[in-house]
Protein backbone atom coordinates (compact mmCIF):
# COMPACT_ATOMS: atom_id res chain seq x y z
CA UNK A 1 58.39 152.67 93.47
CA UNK A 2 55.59 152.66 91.04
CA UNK A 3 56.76 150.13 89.06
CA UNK A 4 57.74 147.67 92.01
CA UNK A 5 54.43 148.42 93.54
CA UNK A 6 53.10 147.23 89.87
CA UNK A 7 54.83 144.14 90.08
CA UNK A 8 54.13 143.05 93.66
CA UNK A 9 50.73 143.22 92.68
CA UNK A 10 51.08 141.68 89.27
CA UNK A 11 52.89 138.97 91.66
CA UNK A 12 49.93 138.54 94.07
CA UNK A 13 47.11 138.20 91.55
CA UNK A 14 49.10 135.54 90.08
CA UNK A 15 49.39 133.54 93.19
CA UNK A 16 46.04 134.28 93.74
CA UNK A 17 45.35 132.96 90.43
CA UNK A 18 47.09 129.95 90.78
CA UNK A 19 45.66 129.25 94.12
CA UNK A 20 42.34 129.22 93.06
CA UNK A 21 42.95 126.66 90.10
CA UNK A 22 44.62 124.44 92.54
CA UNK A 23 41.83 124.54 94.38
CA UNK A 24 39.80 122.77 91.89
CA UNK A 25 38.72 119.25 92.34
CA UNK A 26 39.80 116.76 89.68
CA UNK A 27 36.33 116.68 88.62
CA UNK A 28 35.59 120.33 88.56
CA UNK A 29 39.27 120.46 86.28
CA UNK A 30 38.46 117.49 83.95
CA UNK A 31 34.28 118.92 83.96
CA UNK A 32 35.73 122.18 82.81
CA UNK A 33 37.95 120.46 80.34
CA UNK A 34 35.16 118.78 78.68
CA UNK A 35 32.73 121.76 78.57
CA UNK A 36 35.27 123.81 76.66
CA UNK A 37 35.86 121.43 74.46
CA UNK A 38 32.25 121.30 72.66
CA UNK A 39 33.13 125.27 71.61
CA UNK A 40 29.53 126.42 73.24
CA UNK A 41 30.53 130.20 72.31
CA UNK A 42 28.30 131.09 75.03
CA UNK A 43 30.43 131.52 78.45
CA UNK A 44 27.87 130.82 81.31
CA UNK A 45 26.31 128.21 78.73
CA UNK A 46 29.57 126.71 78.90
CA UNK A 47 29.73 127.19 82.59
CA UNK A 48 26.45 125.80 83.66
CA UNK A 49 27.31 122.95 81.73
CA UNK A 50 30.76 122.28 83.33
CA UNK A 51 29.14 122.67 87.02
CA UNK A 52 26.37 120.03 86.25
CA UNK A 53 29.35 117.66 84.92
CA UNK A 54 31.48 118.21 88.16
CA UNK A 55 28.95 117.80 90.26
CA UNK A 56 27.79 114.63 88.93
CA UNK A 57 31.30 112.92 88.63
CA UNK A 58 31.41 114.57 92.42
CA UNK A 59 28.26 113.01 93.57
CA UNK A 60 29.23 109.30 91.49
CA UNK A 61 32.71 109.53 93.22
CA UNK A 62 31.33 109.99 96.89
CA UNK A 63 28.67 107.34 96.47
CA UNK A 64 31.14 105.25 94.85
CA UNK A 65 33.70 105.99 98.32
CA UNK A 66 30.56 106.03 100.83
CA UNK A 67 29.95 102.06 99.19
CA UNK A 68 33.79 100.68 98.69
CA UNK A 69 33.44 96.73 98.27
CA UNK A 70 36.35 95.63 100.89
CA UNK A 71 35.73 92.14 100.85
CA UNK A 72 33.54 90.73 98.04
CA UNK A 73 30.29 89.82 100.60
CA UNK A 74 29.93 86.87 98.57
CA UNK A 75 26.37 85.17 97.18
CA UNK A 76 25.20 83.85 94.08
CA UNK A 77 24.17 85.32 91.00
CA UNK A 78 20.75 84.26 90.25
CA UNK A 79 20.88 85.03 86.81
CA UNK A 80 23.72 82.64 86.26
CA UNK A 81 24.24 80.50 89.18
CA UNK A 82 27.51 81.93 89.41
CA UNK A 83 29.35 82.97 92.43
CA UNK A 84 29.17 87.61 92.61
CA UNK A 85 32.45 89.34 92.36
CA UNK A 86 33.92 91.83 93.84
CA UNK A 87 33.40 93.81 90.49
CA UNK A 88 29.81 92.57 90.91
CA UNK A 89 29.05 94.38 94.14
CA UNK A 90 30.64 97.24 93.24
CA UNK A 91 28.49 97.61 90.23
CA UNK A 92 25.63 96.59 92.18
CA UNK A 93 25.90 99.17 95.20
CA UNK A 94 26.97 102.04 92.45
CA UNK A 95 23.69 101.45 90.71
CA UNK A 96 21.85 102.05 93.96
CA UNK A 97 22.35 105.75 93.95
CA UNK A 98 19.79 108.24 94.06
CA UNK A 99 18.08 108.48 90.88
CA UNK A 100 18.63 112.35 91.25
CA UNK A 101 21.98 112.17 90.60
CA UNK A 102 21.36 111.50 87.14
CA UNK A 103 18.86 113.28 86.44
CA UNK A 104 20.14 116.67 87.98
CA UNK A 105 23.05 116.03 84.99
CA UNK A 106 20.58 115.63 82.20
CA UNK A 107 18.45 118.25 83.04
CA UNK A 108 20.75 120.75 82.15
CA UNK A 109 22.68 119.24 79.19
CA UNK A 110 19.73 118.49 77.30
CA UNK A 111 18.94 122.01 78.06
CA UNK A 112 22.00 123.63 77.22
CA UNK A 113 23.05 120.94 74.32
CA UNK A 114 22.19 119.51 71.49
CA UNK A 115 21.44 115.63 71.19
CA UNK A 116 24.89 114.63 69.20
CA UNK A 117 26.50 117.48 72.34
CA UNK A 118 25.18 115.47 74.69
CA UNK A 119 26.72 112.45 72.97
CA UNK A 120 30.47 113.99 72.83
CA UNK A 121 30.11 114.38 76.70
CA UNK A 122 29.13 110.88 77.17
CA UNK A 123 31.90 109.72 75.21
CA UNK A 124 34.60 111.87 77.49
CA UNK A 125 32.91 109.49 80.04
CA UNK A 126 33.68 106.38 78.99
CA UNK A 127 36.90 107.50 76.88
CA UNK A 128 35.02 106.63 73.62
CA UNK A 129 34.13 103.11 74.18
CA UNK A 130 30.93 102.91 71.66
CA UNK A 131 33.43 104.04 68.85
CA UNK A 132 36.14 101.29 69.67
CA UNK A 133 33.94 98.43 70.31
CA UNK A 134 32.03 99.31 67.49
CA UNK A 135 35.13 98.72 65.28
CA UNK A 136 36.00 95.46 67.27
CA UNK A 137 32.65 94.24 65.80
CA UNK A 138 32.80 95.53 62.61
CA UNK A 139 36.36 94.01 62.50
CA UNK A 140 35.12 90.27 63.68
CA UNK A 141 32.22 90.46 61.86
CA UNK A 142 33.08 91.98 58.06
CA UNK A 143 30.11 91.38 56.19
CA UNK A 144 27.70 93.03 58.83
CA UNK A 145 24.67 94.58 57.22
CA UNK A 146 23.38 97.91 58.32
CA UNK A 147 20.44 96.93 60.00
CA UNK A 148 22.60 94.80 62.40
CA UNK A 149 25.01 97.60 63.03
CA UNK A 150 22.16 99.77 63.98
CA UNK A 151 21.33 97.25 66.31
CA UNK A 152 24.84 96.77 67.80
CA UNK A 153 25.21 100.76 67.59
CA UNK A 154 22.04 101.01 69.66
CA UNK A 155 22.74 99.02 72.25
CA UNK A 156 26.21 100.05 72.25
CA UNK A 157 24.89 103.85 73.36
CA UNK A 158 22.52 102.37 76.23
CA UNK A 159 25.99 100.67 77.74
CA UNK A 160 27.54 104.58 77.34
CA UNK A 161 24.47 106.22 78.43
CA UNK A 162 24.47 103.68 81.68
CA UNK A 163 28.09 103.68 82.28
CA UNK A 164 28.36 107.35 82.72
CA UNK A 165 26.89 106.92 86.22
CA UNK A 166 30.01 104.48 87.19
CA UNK A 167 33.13 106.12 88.48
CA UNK A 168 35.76 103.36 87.60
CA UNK A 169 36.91 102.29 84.16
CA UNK A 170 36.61 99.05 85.52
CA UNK A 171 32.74 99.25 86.53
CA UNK A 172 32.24 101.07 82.83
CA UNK A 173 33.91 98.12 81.34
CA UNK A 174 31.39 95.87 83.29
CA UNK A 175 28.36 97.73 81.95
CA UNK A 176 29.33 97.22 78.01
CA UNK A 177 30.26 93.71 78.63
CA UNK A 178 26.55 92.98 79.26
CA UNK A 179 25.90 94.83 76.43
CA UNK A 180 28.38 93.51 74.79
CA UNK A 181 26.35 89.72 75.71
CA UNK A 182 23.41 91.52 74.27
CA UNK A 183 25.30 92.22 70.80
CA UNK A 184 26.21 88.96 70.74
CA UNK A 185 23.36 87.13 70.92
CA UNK A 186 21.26 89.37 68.56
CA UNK A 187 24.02 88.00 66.17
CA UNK A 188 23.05 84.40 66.99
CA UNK A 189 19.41 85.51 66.55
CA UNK A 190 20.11 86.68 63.41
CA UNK A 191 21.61 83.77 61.90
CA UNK A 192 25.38 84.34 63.02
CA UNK A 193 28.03 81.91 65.08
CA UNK A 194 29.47 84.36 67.33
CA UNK A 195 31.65 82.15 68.88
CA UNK A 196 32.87 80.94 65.48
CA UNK A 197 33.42 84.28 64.24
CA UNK A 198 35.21 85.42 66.99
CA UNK A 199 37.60 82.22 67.04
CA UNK A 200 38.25 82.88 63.02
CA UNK A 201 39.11 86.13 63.89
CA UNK A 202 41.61 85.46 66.68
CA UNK A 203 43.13 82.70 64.23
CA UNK A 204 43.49 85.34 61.38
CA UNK A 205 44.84 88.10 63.57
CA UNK A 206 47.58 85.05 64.91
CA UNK A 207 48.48 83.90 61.70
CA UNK A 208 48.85 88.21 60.69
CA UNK A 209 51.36 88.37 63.40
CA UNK A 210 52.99 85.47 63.14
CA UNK A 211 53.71 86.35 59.29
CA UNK A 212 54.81 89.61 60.43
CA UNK A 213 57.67 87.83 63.34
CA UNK A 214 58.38 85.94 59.95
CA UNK A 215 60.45 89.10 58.24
């Protein structure tokens, strides 16, 4: 009877267990996720950093819902003189949140983290865009001297450090595009032809493929 008692109980915490983790949000799962993987070796370190992440991708996600672009309202980007997106409006009403959303995040990981931390969380944000784009324009541009990857590298991390506040990949992609713009024309500034590069680059990587259809 012991033993059956045992194992009904055994049985319950379990399900008790299992309840609870289903209970989790997917941000409070993938918050958790991230926190673990920086190897704090400091359990409530770990956990205070993991709350501040969920409730930040909680608070982006409900702002994000509370201002869903239905219909793109239209209007004219004065910028550009061209016509706003959908995509546009949806960046613009996500970067109306309250500035305390942000800063409620940062406040404890640059508490709890160190600076290149800090980094490794950003990149779980934005699924380690700085990294890959970074190789896109090492890859176009070959010769690049370090003082221009610096550059690109810099502005590269203000897209990340922005984007983090944006809850789809699509409105992250949106931010490093105009950093992307920004890249771009330091490269022009600097004695470059973007355009040029980038269209010798798309011929090489044709004539690469077509080589390879060859054998």
């Amino acid at each position: 009877m012991k033993k059956i008692a045992g194992l009904v109980a055994f049985s319950l915490l379990c399900s008790s267990l299992s309840l609870k983790a289903q209970q989790l949000t997917e941000e409070q799962k993938k918050a958790a996720e991230w926190a673990a993987e920086l190897k704090l070796n400091d359990d409530a370190s770990q956990k205070r950093v993991a709350a501040a992440i969920g409730e930040h991708l909680t608070k982006v996600k409900e702002w994000h819902n509370a201002h869903a672009v239905n219909e793109n309202p239209g209007g004219l980007n004065p910028a550009t003189g061209n016509a706003l997106s959908k995509l546009d409006w949806e960046v613009i009403y996500c970067s109306q949140k309250p500035e305390s959303v942000r800063r409620d995040l940062m406040s404890v990981l640059t508490a709890e983290l160190s600076p290149e931390q800090v980094e490794a969380v950003f990149d779980q944000y934005t699924i380690g865009k700085v990294a890959f784009t970074m190789k896109g324009y090492e890859a176009i541009v070959p010769d690049l001297t370090d003082e221009e990857r610096t550059e690109i590298l810099k502005q590269l991390k203000q897209a990340r450090s922005i984007a983090i506040d944006y809850k789809s990949m699509k409105e992250i992609s949106a931010i490093f595009e105009i950093y992307k713009t920004k890249c771009e024309q330091y490269l022009n500034s600097n004695g470059r032809d973007w355009r040029q590069l980038f269209k010798d680059y798309v011929n090489k990587r044709n004539a690469e493929k077509a080589a390879q259809n060859k054998k």
